[in-house]
N, C-alpha and C. Protein backbone atom coordinates (compact mmCIF):
# COMPACT_ATOMS: atom_id res chain seq x y z
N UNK A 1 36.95 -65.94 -103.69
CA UNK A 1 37.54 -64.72 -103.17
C UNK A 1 36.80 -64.22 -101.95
N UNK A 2 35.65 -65.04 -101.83
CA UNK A 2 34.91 -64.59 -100.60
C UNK A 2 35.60 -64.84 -99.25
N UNK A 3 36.16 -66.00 -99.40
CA UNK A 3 36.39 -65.71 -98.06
C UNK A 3 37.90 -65.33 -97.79
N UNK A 4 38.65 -65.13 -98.97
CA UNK A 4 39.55 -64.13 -98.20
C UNK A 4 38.93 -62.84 -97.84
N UNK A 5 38.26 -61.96 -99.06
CA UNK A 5 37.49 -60.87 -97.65
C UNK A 5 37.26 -61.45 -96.73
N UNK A 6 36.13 -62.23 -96.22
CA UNK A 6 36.40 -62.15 -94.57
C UNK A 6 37.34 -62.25 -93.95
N UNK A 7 38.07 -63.46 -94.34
CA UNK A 7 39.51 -63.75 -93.34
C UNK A 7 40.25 -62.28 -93.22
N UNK A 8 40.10 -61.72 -94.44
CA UNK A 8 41.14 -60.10 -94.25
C UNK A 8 40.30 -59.61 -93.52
N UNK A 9 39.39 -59.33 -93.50
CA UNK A 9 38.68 -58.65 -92.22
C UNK A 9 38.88 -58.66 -90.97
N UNK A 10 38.27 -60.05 -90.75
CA UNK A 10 38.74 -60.26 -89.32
C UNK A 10 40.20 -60.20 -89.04
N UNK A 11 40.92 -60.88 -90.12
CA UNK A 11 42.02 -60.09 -88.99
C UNK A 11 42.97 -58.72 -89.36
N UNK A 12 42.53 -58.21 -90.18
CA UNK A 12 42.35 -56.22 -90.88
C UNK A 12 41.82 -55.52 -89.61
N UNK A 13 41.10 -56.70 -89.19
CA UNK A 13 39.89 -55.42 -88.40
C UNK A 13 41.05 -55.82 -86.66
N UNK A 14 41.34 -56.81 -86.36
CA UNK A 14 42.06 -56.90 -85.26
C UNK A 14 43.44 -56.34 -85.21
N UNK A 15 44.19 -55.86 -86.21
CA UNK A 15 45.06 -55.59 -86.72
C UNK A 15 44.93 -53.86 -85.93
N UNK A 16 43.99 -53.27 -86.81
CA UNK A 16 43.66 -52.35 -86.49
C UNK A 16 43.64 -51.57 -85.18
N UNK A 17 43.06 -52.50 -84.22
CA UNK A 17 42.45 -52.18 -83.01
C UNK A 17 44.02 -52.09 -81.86
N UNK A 18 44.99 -53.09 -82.71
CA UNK A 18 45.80 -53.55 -81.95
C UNK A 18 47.35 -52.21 -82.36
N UNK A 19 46.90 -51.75 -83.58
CA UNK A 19 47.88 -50.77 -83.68
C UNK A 19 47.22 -49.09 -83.66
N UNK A 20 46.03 -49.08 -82.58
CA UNK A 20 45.50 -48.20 -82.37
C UNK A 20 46.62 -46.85 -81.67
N UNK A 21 47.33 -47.36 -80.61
CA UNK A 21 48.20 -46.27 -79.87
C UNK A 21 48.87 -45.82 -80.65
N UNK A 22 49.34 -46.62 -82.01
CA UNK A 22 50.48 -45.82 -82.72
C UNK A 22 50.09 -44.54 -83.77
N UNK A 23 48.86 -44.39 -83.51
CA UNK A 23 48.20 -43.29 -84.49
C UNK A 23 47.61 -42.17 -83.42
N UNK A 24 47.51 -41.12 -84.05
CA UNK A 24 47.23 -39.79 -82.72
C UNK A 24 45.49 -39.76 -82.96
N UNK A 25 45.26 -40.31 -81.78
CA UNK A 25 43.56 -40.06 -81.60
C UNK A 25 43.34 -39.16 -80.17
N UNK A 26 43.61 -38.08 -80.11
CA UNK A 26 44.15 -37.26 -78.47
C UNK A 26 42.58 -36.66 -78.36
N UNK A 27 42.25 -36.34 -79.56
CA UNK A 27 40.86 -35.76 -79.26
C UNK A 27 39.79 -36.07 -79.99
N UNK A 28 39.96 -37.72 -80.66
CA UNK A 28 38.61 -37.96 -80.79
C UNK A 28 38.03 -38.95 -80.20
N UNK A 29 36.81 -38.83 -80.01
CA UNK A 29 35.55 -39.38 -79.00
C UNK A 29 35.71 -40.93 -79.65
N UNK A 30 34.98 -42.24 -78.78
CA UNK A 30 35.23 -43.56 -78.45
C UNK A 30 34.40 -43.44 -80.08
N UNK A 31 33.18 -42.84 -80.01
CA UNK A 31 32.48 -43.09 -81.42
C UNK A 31 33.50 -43.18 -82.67
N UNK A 32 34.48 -42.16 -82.44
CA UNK A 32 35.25 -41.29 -83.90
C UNK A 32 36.21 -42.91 -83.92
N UNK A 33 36.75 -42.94 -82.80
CA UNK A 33 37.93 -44.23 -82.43
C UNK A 33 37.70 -45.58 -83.51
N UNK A 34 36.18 -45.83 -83.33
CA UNK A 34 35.87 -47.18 -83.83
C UNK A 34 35.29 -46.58 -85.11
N UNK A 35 34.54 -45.84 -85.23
CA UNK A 35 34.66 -45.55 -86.65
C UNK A 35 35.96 -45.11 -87.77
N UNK A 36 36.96 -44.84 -87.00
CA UNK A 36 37.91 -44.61 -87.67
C UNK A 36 38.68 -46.58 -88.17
N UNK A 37 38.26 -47.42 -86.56
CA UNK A 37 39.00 -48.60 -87.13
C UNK A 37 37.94 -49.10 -88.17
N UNK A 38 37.09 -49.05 -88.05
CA UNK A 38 36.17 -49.42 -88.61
C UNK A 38 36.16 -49.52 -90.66
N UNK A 39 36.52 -48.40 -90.92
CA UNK A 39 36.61 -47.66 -91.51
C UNK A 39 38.17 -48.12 -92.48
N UNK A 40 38.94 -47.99 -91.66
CA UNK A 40 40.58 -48.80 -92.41
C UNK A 40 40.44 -50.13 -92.51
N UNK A 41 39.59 -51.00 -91.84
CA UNK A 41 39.53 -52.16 -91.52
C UNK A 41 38.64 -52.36 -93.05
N UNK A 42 37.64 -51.85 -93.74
CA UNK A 42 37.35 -52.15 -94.82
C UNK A 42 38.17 -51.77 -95.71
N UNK A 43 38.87 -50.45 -95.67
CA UNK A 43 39.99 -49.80 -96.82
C UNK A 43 41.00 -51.18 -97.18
N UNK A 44 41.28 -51.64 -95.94
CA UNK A 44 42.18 -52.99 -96.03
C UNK A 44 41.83 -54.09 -96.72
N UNK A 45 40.63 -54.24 -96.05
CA UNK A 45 39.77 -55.38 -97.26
C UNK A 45 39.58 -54.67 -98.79
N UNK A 46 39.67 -53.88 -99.17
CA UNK A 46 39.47 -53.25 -100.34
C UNK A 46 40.93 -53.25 -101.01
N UNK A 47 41.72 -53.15 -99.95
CA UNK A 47 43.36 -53.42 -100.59
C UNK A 47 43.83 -54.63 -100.55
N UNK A 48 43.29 -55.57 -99.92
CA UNK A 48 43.55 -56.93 -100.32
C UNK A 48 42.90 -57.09 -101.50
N UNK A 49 41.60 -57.15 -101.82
CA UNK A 49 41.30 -57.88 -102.43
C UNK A 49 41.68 -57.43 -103.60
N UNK A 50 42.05 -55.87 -104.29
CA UNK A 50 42.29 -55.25 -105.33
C UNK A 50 43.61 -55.79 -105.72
N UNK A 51 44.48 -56.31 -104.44
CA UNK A 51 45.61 -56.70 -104.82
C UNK A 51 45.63 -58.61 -104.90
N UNK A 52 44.65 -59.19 -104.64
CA UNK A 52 44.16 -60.60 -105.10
C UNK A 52 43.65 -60.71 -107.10
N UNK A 53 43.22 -59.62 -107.27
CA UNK A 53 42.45 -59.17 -108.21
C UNK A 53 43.79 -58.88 -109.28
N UNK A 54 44.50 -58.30 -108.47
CA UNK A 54 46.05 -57.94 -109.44
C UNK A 54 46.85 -59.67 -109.54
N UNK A 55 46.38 -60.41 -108.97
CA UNK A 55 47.56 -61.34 -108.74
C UNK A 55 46.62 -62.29 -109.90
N UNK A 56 45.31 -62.16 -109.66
CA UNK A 56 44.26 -63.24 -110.34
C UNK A 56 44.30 -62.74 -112.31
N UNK A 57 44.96 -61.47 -111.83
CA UNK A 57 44.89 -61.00 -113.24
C UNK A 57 46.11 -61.11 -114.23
N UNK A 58 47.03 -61.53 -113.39
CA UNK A 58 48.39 -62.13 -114.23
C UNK A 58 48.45 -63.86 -114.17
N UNK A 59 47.96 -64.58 -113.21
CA UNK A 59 47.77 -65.72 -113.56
C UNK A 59 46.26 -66.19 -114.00
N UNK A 60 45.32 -64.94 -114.78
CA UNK A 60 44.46 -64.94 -115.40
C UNK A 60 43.86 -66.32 -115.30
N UNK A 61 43.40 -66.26 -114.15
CA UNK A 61 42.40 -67.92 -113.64
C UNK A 61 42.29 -67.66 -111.80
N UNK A 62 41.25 -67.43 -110.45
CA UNK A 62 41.35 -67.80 -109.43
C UNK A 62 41.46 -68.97 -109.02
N UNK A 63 42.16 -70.22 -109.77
CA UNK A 63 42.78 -71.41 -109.55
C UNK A 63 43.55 -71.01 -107.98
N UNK A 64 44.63 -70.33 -108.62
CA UNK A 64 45.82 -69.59 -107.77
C UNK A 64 45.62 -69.62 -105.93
N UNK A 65 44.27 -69.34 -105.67
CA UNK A 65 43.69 -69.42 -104.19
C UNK A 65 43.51 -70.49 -103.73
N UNK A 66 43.08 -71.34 -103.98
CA UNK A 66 43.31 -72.66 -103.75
C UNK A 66 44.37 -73.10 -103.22
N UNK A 67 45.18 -72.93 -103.97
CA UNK A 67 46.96 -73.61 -103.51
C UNK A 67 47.72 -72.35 -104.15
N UNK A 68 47.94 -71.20 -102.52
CA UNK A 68 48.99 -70.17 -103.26
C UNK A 68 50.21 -70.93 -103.47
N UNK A 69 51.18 -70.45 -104.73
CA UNK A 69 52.46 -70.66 -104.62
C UNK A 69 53.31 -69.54 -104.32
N UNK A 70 54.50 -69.55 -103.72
CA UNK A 70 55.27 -68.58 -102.88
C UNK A 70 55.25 -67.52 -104.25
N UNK A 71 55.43 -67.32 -105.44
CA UNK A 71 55.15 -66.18 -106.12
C UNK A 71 54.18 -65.70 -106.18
N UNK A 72 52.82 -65.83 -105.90
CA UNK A 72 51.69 -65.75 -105.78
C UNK A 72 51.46 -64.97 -104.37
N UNK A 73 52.51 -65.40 -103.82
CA UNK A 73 52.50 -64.71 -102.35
C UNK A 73 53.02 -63.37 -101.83
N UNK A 74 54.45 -63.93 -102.91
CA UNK A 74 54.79 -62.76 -102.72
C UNK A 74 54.33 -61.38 -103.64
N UNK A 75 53.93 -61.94 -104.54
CA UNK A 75 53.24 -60.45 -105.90
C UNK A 75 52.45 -60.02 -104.37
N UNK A 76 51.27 -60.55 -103.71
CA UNK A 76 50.13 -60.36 -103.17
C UNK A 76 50.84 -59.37 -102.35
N UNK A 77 51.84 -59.97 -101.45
CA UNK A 77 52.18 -58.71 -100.25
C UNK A 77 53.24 -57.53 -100.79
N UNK A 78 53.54 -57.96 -101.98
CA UNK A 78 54.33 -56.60 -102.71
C UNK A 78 53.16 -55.55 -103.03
N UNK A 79 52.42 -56.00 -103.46
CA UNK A 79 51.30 -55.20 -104.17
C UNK A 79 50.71 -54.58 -102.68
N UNK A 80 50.33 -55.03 -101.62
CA UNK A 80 49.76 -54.45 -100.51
C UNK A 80 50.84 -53.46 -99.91
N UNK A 81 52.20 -54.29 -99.94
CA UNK A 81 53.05 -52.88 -98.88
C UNK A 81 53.41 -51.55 -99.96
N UNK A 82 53.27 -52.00 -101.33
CA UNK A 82 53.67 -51.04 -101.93
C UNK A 82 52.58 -50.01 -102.22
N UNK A 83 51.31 -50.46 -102.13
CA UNK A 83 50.01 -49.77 -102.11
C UNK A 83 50.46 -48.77 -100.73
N UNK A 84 50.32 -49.09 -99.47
CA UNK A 84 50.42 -49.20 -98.04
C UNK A 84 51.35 -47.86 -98.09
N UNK A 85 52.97 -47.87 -98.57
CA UNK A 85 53.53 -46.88 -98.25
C UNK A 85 53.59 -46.02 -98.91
N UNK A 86 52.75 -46.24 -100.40
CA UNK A 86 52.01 -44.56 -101.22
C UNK A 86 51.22 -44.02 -100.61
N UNK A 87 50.43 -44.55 -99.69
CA UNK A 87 48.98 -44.22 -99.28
C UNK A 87 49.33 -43.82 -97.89
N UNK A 88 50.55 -44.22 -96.98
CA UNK A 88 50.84 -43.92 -95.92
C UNK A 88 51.76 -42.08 -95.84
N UNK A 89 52.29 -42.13 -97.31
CA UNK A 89 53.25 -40.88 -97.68
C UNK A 89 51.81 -40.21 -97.91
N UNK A 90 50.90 -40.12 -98.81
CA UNK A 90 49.65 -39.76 -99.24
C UNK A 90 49.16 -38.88 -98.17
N UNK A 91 48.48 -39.59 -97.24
CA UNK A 91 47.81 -39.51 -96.09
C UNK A 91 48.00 -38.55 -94.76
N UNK A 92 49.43 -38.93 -94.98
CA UNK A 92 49.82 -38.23 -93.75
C UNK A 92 50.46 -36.94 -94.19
N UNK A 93 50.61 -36.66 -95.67
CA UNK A 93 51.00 -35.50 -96.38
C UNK A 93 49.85 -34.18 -96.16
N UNK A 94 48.34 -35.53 -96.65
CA UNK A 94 47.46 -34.21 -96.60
C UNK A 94 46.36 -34.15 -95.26
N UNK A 95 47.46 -34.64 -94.07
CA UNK A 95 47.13 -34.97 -92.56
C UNK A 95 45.54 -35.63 -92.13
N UNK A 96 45.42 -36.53 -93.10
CA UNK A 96 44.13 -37.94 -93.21
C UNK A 96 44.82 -38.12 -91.35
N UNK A 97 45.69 -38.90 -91.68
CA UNK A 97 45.86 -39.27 -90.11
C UNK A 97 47.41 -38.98 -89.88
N UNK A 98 47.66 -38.90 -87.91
CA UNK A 98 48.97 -38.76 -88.02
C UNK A 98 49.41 -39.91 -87.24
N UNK A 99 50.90 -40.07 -87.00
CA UNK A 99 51.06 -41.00 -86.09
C UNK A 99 51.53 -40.51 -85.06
N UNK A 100 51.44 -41.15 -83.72
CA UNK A 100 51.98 -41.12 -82.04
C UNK A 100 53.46 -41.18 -81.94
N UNK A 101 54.19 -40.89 -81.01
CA UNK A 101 55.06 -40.89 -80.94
C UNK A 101 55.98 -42.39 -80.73
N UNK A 102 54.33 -43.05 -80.34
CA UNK A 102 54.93 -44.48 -79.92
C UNK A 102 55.43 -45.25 -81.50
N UNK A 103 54.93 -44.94 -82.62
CA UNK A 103 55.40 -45.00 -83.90
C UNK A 103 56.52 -45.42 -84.23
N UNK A 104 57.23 -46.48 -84.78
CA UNK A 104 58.50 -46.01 -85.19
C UNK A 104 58.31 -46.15 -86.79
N UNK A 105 59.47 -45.37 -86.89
CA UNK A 105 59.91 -44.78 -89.00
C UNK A 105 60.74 -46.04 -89.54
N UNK A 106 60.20 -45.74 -90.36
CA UNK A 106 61.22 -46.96 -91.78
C UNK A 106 62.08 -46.09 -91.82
N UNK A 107 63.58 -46.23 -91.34
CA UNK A 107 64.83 -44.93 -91.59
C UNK A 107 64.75 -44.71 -92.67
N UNK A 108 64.60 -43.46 -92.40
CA UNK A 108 65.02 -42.06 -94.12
C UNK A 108 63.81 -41.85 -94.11
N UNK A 109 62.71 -42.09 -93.60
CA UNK A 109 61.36 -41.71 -94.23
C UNK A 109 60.51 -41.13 -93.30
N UNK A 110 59.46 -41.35 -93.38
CA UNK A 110 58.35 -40.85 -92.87
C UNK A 110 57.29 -41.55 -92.88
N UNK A 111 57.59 -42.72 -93.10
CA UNK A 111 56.56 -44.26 -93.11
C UNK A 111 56.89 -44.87 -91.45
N UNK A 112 55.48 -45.12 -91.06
CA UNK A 112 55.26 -46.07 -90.27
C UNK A 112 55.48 -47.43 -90.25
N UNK A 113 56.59 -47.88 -89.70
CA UNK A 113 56.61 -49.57 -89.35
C UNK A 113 55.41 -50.45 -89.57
N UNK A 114 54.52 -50.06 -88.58
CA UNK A 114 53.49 -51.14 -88.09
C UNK A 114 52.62 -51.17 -89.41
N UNK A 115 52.10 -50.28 -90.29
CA UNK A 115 51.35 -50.43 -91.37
C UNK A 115 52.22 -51.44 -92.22
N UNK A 116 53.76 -51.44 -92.24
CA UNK A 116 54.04 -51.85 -93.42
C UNK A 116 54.43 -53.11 -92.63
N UNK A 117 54.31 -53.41 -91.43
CA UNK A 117 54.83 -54.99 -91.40
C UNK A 117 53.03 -55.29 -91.11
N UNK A 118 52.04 -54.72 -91.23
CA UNK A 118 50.51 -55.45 -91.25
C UNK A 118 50.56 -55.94 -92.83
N UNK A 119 51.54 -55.26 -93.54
CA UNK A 119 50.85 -55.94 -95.16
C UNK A 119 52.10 -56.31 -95.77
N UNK A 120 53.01 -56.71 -94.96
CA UNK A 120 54.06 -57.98 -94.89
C UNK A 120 53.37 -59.07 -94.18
N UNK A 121 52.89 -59.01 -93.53
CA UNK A 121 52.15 -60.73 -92.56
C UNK A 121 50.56 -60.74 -93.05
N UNK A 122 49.92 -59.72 -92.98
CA UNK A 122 48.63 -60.19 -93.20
C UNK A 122 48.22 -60.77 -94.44
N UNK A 123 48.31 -60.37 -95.34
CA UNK A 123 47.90 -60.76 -96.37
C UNK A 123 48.60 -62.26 -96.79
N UNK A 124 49.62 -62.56 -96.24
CA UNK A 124 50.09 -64.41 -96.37
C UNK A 124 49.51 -65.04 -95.56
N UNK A 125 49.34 -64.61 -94.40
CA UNK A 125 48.13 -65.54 -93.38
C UNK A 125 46.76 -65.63 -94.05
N UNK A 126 46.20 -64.34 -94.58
CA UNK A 126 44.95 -64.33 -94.39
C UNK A 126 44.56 -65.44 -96.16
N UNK A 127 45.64 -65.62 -96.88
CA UNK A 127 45.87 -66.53 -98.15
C UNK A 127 45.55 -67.30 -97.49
N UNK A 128 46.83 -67.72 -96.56
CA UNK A 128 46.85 -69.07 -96.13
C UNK A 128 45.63 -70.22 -95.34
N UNK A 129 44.72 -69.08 -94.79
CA UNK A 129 43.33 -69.57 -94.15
C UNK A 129 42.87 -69.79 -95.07
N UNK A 130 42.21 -68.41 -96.05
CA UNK A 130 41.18 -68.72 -96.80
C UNK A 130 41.74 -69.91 -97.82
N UNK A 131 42.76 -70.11 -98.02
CA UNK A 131 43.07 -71.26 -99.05
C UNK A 131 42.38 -72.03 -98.42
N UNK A 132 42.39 -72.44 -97.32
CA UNK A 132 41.97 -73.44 -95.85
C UNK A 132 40.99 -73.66 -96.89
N UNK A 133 40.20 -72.72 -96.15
CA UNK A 133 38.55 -72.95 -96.65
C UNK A 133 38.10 -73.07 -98.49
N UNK A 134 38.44 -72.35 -99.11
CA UNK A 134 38.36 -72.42 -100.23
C UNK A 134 38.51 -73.74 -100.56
N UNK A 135 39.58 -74.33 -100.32
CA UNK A 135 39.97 -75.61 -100.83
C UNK A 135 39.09 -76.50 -100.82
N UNK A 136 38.09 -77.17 -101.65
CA UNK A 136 37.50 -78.39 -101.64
C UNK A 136 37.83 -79.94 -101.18
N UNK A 137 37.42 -80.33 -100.65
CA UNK A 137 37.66 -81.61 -100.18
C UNK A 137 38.00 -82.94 -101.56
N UNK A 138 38.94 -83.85 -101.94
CA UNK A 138 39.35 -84.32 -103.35
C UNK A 138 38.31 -85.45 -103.62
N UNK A 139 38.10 -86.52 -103.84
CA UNK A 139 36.64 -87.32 -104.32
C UNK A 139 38.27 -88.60 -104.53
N UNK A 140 39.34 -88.67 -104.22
CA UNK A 140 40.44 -89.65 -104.49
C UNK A 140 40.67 -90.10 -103.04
């Protein structure tokens, strides 16, 4: 499971940086900026892996990382976007953060796009690497 944390990191943490305009930072300083990505960029790793942890806990074995199978994939990014748009209603309820105008809404709501298509793609890529690595080389 190690190295999907990293893999979610690195690209949690680029993720981040790259959907910076769509969140209102008008008046905080370059320090506040990167500590703020800084900052989601682990929350993310903390929501991957809690939701690796959910997936490892119904096929009760981390076999599963090795070679995801597409149900395996999909529990993983259900469990992240559905985390994602409690925490996005959450957040912006008790004004944690807001978003820019450059933003766009999931119609009818008050959810941000870009969060919920980061944990529609990220979390199947960042499987799909660390399977990379995880995977042992066969002795056949």
């Amino acid at each position: 499971m190690s190295w999907l944390a990293l893999v979610g990191f690195l690209l949690n943490g680029n993720w981040e940086w790259l959907q910076t305009p769509f969140y209102r930072n008008d008046d905080a300083s370059l320090n506040q900026v990167v500590w703020f990505r800084l900052h989601c960029t682990l929350g993310d790793v903390i929501i991957l892996m809690g939701c690796a942890l959910g997936v490892t806990a119904v096929r009760r074995s981390t076999s599963w990382l090795a070679k995801p199978e597409l149900s395996e994939i999909a529990l993983l990014t259900a469990l992240g976007v559905g985390y994602t748009a409690f925490s996005e209603l959450v957040n912006l309820g008790r004004g944690a953060w807001a978003y820019s105008e450059l933003m766009p809404l999931l119609p009818g709501t008050s959810i941000g796009v870009v969060p919920l298509l980061q944990w529609l793609v990220l979390p199947a890529l960042a499987l799909w690497l660390a399977s990379r690595l995880f995977r042992r080389p066969s002795n056949a």
